[in-house]
C-alpha atoms as a PDB file:
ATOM      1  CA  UNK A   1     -26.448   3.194  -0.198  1.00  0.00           C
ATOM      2  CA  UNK A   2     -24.382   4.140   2.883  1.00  0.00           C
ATOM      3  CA  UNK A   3     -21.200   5.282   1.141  1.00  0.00           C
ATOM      4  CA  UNK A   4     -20.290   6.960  -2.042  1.00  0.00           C
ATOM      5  CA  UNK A   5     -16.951   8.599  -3.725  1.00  0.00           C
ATOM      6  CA  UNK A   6     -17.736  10.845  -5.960  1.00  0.00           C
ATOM      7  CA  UNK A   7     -14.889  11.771  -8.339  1.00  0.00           C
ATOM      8  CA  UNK A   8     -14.236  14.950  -9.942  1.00  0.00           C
ATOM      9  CA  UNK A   9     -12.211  17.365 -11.019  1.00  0.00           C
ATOM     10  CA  UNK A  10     -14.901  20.133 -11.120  1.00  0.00           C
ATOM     11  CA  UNK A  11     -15.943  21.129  -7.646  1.00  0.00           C
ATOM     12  CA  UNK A  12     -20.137  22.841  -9.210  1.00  0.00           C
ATOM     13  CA  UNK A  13     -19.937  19.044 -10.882  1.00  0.00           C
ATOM     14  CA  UNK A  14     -19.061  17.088  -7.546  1.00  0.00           C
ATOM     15  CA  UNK A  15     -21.882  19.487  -5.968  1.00  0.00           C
ATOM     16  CA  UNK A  16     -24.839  18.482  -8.954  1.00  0.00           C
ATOM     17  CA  UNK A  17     -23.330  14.859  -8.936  1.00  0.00           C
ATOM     18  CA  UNK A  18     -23.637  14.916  -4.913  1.00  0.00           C
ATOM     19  CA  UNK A  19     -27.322  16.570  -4.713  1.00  0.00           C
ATOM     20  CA  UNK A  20     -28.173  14.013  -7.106  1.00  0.00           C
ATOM     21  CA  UNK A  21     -26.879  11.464  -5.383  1.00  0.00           C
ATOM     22  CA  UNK A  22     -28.524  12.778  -1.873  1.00  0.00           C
ATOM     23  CA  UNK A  23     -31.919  13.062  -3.491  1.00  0.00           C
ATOM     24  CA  UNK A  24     -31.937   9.584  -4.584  1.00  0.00           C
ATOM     25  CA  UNK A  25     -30.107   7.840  -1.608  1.00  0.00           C
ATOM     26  CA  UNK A  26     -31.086  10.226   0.970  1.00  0.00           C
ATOM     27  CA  UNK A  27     -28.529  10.218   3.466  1.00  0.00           C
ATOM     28  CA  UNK A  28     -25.384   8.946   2.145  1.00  0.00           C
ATOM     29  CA  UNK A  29     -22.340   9.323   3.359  1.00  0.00           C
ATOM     30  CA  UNK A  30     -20.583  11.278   0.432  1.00  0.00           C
ATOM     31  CA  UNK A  31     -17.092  11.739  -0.347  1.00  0.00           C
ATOM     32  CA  UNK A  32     -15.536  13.990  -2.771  1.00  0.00           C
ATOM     33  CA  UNK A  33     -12.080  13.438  -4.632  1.00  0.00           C
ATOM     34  CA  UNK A  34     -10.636  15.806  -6.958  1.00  0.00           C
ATOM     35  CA  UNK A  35      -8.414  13.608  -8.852  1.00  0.00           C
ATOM     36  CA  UNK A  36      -7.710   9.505  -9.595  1.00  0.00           C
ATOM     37  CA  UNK A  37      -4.480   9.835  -7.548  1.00  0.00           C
ATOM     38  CA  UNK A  38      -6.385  10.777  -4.520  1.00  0.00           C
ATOM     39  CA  UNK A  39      -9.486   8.861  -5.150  1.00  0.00           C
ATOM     40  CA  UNK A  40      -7.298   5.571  -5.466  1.00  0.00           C
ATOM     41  CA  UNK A  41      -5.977   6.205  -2.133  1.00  0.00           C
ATOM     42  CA  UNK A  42      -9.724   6.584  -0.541  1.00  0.00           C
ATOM     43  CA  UNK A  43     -11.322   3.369  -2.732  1.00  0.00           C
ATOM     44  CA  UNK A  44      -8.750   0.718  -0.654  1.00  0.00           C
ATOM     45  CA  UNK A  45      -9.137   2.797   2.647  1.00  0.00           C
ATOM     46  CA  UNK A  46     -13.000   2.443   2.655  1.00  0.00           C
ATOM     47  CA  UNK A  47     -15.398  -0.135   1.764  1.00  0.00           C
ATOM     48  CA  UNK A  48     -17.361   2.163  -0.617  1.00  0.00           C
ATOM     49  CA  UNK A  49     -21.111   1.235  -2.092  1.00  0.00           C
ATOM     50  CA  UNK A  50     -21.141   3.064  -5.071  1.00  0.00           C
ATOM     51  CA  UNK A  51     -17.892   5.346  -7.103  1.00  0.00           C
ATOM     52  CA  UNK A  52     -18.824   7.809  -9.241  1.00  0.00           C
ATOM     53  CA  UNK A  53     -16.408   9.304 -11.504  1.00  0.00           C
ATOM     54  CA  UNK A  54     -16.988  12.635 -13.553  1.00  0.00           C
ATOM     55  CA  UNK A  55     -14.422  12.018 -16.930  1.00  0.00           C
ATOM     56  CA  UNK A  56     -12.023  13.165 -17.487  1.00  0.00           C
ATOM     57  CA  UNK A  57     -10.321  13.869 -14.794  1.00  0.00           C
ATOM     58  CA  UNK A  58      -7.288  16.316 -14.124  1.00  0.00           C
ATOM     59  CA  UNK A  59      -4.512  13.622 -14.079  1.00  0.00           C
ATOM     60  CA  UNK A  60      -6.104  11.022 -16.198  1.00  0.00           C
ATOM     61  CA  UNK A  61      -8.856  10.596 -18.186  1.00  0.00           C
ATOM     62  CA  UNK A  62     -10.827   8.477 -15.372  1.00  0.00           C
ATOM     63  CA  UNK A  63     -10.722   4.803 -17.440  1.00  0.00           C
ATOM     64  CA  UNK A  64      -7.668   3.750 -15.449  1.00  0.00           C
ATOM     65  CA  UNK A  65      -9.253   4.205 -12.289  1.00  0.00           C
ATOM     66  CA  UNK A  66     -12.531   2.731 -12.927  1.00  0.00           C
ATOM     67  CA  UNK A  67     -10.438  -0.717 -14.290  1.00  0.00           C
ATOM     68  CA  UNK A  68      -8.580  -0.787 -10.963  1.00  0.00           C
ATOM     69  CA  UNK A  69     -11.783  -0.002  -8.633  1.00  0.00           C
ATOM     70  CA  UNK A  70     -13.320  -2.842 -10.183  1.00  0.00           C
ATOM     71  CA  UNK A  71     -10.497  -5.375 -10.395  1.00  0.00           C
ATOM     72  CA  UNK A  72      -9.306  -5.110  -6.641  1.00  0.00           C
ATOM     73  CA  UNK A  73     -12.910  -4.051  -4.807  1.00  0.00           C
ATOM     74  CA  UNK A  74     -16.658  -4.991  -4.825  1.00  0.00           C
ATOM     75  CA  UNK A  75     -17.978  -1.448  -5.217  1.00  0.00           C
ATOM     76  CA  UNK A  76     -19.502  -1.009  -8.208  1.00  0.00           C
ATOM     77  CA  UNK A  77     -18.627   2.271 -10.713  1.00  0.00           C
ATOM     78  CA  UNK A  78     -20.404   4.483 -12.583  1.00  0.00           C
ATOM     79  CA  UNK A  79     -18.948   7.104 -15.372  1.00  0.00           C
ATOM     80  CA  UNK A  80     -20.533  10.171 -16.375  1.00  0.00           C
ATOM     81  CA  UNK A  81     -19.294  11.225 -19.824  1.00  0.00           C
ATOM     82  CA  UNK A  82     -19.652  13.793 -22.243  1.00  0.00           C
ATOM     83  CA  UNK A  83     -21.757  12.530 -25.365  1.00  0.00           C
ATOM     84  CA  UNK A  84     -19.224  12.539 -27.923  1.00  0.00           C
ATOM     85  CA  UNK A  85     -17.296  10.040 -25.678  1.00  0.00           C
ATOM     86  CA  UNK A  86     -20.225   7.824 -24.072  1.00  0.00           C
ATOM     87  CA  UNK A  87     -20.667   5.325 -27.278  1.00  0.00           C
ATOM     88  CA  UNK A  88     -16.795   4.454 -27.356  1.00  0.00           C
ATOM     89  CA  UNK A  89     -16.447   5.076 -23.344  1.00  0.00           C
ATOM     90  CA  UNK A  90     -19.313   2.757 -23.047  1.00  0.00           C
ATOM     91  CA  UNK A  91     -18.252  -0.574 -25.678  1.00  0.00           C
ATOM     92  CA  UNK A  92     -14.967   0.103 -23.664  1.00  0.00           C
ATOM     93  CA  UNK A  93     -16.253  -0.160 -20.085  1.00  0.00           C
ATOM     94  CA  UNK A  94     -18.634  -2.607 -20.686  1.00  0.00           C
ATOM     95  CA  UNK A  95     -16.259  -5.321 -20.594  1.00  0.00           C
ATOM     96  CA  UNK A  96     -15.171  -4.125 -16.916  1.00  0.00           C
ATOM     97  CA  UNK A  97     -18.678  -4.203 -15.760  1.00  0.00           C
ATOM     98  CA  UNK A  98     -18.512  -0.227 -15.432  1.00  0.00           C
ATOM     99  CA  UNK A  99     -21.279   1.652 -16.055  1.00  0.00           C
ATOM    100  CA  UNK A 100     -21.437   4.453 -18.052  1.00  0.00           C
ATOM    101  CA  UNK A 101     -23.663   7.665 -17.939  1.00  0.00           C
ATOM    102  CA  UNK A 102     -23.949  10.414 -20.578  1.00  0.00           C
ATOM    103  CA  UNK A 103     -23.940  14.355 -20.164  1.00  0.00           C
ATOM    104  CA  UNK A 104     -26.080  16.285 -19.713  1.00  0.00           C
ATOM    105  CA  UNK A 105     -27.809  13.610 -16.816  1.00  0.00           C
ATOM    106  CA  UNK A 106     -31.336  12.632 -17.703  1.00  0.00           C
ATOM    107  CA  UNK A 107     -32.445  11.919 -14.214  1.00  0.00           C
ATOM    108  CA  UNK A 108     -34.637   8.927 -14.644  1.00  0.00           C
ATOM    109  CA  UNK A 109     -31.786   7.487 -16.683  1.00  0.00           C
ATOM    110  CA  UNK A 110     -29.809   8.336 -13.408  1.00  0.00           C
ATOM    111  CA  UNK A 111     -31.515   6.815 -11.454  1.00  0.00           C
ATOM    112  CA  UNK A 112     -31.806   3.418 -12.637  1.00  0.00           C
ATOM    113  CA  UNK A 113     -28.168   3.133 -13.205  1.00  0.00           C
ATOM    114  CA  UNK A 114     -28.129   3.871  -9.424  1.00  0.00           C
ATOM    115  CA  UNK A 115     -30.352   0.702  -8.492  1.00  0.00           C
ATOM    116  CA  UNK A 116     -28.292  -1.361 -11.217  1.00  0.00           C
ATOM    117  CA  UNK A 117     -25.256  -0.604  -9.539  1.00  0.00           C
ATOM    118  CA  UNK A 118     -26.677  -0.816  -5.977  1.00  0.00           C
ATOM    119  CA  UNK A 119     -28.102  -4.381  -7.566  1.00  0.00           C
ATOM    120  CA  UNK A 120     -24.547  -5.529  -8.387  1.00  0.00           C
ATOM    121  CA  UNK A 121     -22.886  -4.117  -5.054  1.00  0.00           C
ATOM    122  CA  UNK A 122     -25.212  -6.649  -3.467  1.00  0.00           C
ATOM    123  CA  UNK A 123     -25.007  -9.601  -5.703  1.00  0.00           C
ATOM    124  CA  UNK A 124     -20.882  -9.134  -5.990  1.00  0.00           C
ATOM    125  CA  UNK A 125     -21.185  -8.763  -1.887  1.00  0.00           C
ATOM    126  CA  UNK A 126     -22.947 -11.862  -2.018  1.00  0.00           C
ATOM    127  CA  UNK A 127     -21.252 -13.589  -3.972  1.00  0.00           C
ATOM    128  CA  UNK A 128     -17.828 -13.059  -1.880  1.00  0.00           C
ATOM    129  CA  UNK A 129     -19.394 -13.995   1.045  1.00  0.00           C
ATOM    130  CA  UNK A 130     -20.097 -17.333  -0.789  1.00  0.00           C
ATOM    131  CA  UNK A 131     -16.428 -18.005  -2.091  1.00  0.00           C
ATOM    132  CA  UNK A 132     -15.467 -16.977   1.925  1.00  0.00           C
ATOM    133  CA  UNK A 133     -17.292 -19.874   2.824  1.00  0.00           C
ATOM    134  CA  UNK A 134     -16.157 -22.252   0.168  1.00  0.00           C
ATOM    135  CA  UNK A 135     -12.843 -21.428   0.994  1.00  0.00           C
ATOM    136  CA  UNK A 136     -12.812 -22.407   4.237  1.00  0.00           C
ATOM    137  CA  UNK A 137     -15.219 -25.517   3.742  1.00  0.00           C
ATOM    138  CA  UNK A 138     -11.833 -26.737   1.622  1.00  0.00           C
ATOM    139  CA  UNK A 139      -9.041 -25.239   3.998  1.00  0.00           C
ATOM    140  CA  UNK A 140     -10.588 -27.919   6.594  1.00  0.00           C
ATOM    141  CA  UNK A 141     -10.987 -30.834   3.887  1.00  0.00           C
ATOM    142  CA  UNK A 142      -7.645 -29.784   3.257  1.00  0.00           C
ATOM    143  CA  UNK A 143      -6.860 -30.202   7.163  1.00  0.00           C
ATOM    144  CA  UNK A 144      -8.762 -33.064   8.154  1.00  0.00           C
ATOM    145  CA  UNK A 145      -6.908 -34.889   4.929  1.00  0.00           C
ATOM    146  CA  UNK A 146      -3.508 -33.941   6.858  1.00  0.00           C
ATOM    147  CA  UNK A 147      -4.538 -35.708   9.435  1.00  0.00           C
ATOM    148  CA  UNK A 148      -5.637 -38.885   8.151  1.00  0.00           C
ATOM    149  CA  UNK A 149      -2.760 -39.169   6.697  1.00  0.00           C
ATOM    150  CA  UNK A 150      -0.409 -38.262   9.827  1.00  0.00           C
ATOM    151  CA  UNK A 151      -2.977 -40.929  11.774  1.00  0.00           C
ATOM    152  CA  UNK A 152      -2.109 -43.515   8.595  1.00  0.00           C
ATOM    153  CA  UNK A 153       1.131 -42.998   8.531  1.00  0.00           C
ATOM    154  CA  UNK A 154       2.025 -42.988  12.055  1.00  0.00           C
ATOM    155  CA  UNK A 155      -0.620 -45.407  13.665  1.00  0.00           C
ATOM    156  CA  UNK A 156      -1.290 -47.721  10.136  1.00  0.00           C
ATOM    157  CA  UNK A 157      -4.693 -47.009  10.190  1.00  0.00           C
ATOM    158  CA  UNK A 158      -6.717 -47.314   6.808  1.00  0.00           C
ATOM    159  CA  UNK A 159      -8.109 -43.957   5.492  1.00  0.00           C
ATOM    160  CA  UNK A 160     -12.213 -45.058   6.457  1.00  0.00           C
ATOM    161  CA  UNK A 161     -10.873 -45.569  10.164  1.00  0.00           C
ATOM    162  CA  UNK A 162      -8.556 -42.435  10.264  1.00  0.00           C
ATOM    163  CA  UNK A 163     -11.771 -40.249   8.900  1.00  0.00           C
ATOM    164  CA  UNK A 164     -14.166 -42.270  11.471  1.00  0.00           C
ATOM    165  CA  UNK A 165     -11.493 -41.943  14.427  1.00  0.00           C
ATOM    166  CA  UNK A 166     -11.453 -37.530  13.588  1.00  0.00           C
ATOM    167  CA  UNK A 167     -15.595 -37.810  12.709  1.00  0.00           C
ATOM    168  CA  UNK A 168     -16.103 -39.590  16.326  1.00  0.00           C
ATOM    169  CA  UNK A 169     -12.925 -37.804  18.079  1.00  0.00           C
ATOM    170  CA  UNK A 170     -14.680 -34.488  17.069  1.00  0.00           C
ATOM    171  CA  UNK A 171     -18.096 -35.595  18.216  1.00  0.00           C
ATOM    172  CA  UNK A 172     -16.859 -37.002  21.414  1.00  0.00           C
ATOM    173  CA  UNK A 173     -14.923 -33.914  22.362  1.00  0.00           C
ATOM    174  CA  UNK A 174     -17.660 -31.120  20.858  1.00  0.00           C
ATOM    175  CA  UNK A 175     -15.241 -29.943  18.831  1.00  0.00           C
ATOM    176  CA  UNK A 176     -14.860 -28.949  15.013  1.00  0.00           C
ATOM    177  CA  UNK A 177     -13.079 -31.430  12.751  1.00  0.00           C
ATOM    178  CA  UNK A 178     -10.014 -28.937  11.967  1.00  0.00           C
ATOM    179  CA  UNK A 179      -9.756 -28.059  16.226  1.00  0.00           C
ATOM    180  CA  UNK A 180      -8.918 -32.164  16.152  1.00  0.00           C
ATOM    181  CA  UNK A 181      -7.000 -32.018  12.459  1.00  0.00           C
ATOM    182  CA  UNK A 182      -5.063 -29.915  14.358  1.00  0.00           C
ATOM    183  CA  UNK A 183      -4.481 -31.536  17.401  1.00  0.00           C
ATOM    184  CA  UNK A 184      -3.764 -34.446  15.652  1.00  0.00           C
ATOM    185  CA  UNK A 185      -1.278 -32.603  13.820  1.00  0.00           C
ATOM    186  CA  UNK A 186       0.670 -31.168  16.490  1.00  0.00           C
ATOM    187  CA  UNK A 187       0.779 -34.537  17.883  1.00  0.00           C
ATOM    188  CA  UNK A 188       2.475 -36.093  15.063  1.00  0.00           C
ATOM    189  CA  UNK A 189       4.925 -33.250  14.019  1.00  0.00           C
END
């Protein structure tokens, strides 16, 4: 893990969560917030492996933050609880996909919710890059089908031979299907 927020009101609690944190991932670049209005500031500003949060916090009791960390980034988060929260905390969180840790921190316990969340950082990471490329595989369906129908409607040519003129066009020219799309395009705009 390259880079972790660690988030807590307590500064000796940010220092034990930190060590911890530094004997398992060796040398990760740790960052310490004192509060959710200053963590939320430093989860979109860096693209963070792991968030820790130490609840409650001073201005809120750490839930809020953990639902938005999870909802707008891929960094997975982990809670650390006192035990006569951690069974509702954790029926709560487990819904978000949050993990959730109880006090005092049994450190084998610790450590495998580390490699779970490190586990989900990479499959969610994955995952993204996957819909990226899906996303653009249809943005140039979407394209090319612009085209055939500019080349239809403009030239009267039947969808096979429009989609056989861009196919050989872009084969001809060495060039991607959306570079002609949007040639074609421009042409007939």
């Amino acid at each position: 893990m390259d880079k972790i927020l660690v988030v807590s009101t307590a500064a000796k609690g940010a220092e034990a969560l930190s060590s911890l944190l530094r004997q398992i991932g060796g040398n990760a670049d740790i960052t310490i917030s004192v509060s959710g209005s200053d963590a939320r500031g430093k989860v979109l500003d860096l693209n963070l492996d792991l968030v820790l949060i130490n609840a409650p916090l001073l201005d809120e009791s750490g839930v809020e933050l953990a639902r938005m960390i999870v909802e707008e980034t891929l960094s997975p988060v982990i809670m650390v609880v006192r035990s006569d929260f951690f069974t509702d905390l954790q029926s709560q969180m487990e819904q978000y996909g949050v993990l959730v840790v109880e006090k005092p921190i049994i450190r084998e316990l610790f450590v495998q919710t580390v490699g779970i969340s490190h586990s989900l950082r990479r499959r969610l990471v994955g995952m993204q890059l996957e819909n990226d490329r899906l996303q653009k595989k249809i943005d140039e369906i979407k394209l090319v089908d612009q085209a055939k129908w500019a080349l239809m409607s403009n030239l009267g040519m039947e969808e096979a031979q429009a989609h056989k003129y861009i196919e050989k066009q872009a084969m001809d020219q060495r060039k991607s299907r959306s570079e002609i799309a949007n040639g074609i395009l421009r042409t007939y705009r």
